[in-house]
C-alpha atoms as a PDB file:
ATOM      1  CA  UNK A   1       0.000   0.000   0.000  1.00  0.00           C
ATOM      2  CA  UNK A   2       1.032   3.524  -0.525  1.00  0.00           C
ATOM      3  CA  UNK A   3       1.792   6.050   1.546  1.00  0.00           C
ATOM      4  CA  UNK A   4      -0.721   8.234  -0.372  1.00  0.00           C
ATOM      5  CA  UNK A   5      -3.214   5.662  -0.160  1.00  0.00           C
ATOM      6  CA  UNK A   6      -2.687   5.477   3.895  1.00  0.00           C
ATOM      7  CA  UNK A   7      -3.188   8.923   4.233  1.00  0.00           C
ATOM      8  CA  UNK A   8      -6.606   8.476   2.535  1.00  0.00           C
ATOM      9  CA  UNK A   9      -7.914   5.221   5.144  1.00  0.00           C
ATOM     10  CA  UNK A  10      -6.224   7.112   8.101  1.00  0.00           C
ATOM     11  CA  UNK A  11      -8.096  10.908   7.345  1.00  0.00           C
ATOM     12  CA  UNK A  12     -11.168   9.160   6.387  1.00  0.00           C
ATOM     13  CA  UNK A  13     -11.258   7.220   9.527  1.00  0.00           C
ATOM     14  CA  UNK A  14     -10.359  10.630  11.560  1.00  0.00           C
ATOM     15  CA  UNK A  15     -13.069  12.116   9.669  1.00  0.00           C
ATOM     16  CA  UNK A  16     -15.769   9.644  10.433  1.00  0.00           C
ATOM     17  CA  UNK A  17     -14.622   9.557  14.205  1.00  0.00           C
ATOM     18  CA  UNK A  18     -14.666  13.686  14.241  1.00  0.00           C
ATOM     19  CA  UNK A  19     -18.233  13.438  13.063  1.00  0.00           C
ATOM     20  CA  UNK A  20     -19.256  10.247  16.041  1.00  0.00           C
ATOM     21  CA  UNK A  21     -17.892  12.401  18.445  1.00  0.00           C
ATOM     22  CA  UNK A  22     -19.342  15.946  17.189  1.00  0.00           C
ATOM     23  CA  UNK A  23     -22.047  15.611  20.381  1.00  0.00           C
ATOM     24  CA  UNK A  24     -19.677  15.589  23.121  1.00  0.00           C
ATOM     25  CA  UNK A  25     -16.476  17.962  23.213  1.00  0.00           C
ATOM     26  CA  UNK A  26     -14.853  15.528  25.490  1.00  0.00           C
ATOM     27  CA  UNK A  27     -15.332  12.790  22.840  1.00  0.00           C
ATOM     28  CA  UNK A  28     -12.918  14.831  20.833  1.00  0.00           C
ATOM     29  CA  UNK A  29      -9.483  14.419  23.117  1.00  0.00           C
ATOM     30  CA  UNK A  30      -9.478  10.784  23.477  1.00  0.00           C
ATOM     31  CA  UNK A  31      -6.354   9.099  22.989  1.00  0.00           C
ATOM     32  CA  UNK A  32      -7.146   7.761  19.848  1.00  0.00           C
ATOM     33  CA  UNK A  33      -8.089  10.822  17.927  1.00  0.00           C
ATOM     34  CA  UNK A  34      -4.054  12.376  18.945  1.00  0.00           C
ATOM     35  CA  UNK A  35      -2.510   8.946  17.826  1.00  0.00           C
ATOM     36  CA  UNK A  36      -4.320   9.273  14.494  1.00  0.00           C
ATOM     37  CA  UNK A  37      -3.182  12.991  14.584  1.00  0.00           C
ATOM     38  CA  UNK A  38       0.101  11.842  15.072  1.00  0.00           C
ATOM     39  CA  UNK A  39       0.243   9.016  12.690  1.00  0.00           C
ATOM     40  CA  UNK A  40      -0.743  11.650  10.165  1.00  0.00           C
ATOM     41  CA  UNK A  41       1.111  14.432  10.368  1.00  0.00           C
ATOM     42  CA  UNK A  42       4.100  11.796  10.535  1.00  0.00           C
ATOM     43  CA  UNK A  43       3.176  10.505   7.409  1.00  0.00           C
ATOM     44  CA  UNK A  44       2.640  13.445   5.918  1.00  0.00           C
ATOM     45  CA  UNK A  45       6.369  14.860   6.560  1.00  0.00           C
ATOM     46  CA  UNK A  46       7.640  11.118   5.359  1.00  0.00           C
ATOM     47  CA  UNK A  47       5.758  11.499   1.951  1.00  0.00           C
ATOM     48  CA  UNK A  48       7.117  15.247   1.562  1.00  0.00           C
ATOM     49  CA  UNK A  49      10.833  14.082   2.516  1.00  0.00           C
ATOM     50  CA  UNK A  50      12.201  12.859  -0.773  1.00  0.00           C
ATOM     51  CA  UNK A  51      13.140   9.290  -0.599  1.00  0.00           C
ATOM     52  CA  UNK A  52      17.113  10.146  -0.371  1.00  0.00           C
ATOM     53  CA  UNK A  53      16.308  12.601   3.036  1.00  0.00           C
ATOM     54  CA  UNK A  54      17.535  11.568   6.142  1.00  0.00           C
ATOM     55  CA  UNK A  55      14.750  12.394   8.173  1.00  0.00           C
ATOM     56  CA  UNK A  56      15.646  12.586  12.178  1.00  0.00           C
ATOM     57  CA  UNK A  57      13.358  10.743  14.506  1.00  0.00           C
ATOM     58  CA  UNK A  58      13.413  13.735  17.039  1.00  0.00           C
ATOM     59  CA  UNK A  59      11.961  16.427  14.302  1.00  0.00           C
ATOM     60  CA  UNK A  60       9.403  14.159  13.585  1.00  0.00           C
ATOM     61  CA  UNK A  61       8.206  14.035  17.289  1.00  0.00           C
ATOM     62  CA  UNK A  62       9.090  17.304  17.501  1.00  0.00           C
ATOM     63  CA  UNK A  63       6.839  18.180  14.387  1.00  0.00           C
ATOM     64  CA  UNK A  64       3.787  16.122  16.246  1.00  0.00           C
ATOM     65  CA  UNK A  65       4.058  17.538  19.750  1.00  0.00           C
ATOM     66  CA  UNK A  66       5.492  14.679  21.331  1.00  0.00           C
ATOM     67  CA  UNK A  67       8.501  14.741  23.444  1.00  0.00           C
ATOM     68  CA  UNK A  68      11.647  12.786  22.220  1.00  0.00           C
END
């Protein structure tokens, strides 16, 4: 599978949860909603790094709020 293809599922599944959860504001900072956050901004910054980048594991947890 592709990365651009992942990034479809993985928004569409954020997507569908944002609109289950659209009743309750506490519904919206559950743990799973941040790791899809994260798993998407991640893949975002892998798919814009070209293929020959070194990409360093601390800017990516940087780049997603999470502490090295």
């Amino acid at each position: 599978m592709k990365t651009k293809a992942v990034l479809e599922q993985l928004e569409r599944i954020r997507h569908e949860r944002m609109l289950n959860a659209h009743h309750d504001s506490y519904d919206l900072h559950q743990p799973d909603l941040d790791a899809l956050d994260c798993a998407i901004s991640l893949l975002k910054i892998l798919e814009e790094s070209g293929r020959n980048d070194s990409v360093r594991v601390k800017e990516l947890l940087l780049a997603v709020n999470l502490e090295p």
